[in-house]
N, C-alpha and C. Protein backbone atom coordinates (compact mmCIF):
# COMPACT_ATOMS: atom_id res chain seq x y z
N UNK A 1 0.85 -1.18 0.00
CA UNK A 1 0.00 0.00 0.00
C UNK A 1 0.89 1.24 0.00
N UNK A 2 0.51 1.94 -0.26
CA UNK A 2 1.07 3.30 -0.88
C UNK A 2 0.68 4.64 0.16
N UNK A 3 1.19 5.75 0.16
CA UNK A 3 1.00 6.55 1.37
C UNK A 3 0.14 7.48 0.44
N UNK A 4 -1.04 8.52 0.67
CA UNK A 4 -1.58 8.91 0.07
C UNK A 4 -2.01 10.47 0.97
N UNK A 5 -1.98 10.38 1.90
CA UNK A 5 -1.77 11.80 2.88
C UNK A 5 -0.56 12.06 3.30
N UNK A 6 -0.09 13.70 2.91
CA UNK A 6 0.92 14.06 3.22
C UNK A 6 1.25 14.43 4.79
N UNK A 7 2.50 13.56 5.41
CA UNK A 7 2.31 13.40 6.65
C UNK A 7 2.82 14.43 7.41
N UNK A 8 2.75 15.73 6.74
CA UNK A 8 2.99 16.94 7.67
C UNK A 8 1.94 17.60 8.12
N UNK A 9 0.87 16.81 7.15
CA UNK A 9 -0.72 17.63 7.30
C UNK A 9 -1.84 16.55 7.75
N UNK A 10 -1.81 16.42 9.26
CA UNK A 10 -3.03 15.16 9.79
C UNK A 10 -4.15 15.47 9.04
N UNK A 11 -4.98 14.22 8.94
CA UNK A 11 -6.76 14.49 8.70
C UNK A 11 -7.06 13.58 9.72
N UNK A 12 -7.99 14.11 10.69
CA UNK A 12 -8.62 13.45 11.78
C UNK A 12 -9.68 14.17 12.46
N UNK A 13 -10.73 14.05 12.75
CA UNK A 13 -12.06 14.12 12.94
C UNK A 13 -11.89 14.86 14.37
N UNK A 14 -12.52 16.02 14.36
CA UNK A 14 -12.02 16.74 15.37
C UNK A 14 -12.99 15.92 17.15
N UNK A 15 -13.69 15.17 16.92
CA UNK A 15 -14.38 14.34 17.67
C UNK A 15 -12.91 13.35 18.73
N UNK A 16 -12.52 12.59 17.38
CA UNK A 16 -11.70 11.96 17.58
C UNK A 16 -10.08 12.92 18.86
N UNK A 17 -9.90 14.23 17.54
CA UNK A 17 -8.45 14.71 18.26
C UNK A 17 -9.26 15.55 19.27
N UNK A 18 -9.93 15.91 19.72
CA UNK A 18 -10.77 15.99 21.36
C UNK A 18 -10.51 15.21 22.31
N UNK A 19 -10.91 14.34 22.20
CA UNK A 19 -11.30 12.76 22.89
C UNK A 19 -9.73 12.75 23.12
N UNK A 20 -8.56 12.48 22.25
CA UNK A 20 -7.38 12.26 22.94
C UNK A 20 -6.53 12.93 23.56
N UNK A 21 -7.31 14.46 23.08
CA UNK A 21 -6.79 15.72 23.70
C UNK A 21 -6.92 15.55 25.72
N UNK A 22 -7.99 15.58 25.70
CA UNK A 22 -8.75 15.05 26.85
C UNK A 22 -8.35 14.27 28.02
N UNK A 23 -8.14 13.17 27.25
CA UNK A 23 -7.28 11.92 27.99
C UNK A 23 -5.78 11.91 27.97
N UNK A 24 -5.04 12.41 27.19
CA UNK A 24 -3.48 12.47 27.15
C UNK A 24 -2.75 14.06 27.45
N UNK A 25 -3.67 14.77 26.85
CA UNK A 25 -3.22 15.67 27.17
C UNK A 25 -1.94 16.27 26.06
N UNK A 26 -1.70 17.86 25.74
CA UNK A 26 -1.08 18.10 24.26
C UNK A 26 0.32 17.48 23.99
N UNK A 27 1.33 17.70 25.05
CA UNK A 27 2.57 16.71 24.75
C UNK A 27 2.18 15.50 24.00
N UNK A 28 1.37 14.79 24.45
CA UNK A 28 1.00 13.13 23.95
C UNK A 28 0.50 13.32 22.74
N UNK A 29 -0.76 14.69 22.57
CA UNK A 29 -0.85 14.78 21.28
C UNK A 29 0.42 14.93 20.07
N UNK A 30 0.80 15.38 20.26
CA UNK A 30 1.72 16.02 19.65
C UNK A 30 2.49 14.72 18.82
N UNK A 31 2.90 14.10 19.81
CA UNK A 31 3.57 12.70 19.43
C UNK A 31 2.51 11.79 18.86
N UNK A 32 1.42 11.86 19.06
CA UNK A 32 0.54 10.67 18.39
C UNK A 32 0.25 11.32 17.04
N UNK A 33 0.43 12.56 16.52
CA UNK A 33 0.02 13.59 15.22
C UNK A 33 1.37 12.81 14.72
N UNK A 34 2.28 13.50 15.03
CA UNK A 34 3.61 13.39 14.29
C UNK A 34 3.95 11.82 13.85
N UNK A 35 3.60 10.82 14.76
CA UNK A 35 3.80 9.59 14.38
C UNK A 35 2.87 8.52 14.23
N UNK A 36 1.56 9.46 13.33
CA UNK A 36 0.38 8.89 12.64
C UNK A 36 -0.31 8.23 13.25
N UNK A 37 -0.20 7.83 14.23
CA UNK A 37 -0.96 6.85 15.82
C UNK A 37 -2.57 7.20 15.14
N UNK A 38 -2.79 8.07 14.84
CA UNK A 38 -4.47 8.27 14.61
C UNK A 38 -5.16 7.61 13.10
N UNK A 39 -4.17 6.79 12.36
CA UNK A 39 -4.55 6.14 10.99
C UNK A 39 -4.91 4.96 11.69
N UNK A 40 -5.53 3.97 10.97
CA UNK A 40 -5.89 2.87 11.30
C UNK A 40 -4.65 2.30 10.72
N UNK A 41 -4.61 0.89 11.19
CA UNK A 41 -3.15 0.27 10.96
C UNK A 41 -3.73 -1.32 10.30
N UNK A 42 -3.40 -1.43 9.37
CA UNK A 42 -3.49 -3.18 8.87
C UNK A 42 -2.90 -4.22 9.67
N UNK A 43 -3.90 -5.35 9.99
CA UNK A 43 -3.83 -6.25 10.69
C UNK A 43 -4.37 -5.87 12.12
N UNK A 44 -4.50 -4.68 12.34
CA UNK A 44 -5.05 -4.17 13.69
C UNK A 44 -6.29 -3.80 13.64
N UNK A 45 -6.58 -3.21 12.78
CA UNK A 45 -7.82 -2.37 12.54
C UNK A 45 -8.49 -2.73 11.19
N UNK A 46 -7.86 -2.98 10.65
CA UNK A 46 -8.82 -3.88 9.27
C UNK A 46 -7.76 -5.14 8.38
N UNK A 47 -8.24 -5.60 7.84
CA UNK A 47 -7.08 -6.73 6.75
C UNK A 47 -7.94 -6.37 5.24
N UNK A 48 -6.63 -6.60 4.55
CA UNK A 48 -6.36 -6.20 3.18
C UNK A 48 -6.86 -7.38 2.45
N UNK A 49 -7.71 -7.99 1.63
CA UNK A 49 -7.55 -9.38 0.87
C UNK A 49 -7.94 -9.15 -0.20
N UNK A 50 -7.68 -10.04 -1.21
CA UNK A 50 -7.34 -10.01 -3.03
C UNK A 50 -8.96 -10.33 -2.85
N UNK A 51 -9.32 -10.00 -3.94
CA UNK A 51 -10.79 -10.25 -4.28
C UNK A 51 -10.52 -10.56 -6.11
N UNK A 52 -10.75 -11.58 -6.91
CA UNK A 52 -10.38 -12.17 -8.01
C UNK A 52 -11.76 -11.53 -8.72
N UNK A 53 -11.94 -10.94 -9.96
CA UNK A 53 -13.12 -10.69 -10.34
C UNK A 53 -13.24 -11.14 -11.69
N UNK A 54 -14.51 -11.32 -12.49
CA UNK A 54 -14.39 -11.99 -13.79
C UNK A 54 -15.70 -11.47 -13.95
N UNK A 55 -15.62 -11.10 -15.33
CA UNK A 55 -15.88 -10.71 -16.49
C UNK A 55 -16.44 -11.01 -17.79
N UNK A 56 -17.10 -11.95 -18.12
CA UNK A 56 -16.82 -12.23 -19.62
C UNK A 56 -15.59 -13.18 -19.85
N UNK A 57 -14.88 -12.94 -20.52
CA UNK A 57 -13.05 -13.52 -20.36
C UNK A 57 -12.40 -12.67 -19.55
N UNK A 58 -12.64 -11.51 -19.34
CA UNK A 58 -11.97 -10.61 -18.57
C UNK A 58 -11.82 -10.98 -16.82
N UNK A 59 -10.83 -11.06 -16.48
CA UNK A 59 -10.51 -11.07 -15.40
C UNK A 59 -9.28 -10.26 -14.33
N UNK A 60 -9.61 -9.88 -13.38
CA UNK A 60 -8.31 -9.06 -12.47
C UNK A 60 -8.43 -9.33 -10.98
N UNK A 61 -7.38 -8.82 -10.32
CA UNK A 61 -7.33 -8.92 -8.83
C UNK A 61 -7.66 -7.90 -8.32
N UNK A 62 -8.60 -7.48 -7.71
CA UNK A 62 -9.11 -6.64 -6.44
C UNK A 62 -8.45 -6.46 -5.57
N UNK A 63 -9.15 -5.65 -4.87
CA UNK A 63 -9.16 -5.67 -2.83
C UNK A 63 -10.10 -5.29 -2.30
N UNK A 64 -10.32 -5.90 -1.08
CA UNK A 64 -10.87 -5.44 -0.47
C UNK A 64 -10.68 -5.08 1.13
N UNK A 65 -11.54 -4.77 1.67
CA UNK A 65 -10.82 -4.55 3.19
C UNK A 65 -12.14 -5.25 4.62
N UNK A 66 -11.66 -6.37 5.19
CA UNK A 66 -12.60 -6.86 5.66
C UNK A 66 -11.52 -6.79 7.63
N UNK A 67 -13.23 -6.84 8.24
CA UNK A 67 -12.64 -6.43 10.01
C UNK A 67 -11.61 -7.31 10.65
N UNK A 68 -10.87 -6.92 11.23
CA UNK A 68 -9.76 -7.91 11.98
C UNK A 68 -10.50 -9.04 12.52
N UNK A 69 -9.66 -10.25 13.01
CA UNK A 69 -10.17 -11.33 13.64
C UNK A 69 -10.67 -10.89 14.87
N UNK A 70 -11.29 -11.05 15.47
CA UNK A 70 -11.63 -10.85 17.00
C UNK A 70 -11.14 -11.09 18.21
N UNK A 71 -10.15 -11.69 17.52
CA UNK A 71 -9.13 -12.59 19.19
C UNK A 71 -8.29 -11.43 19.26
N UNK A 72 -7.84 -10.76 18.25
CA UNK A 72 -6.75 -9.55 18.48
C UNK A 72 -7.22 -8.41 18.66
């Protein structure tokens, strides 16, 4: 996967950077902005899987994004 937000400029839901404002307090923010802590993370928060699609004769590989296992 490919990076697609430039990581000098967060996007996060001001609900969300409240809520951690709140509980951690701005030092902590600061460090959870700078080192993306607020993206969801693969294998933690969602999984990536090929999805095969067809066509006619036409065929390609997908993705899709389905919820983590539940034990983790």
């Amino acid at each position: 996967m490919s990076d697609v937000q430039d990581p000098s400029i967060p996007i996060v839901k001001v609900w969300h950077l409240m809520g951690e404002l709140k509980e951690k307090g701005l030092p902590a923010i600061m460090s959870w902005l700078r080192q993306r802590e607020y993206l969801p993370k693969p294998g933690r928060d969602f999984n990536v899987v090929s999805l095969p699609i067809k066509v006619g004769d036409w065929s390609a590989d997908w993705y899709g994004i389905t919820a983590p296992h539940p034990d983790r």
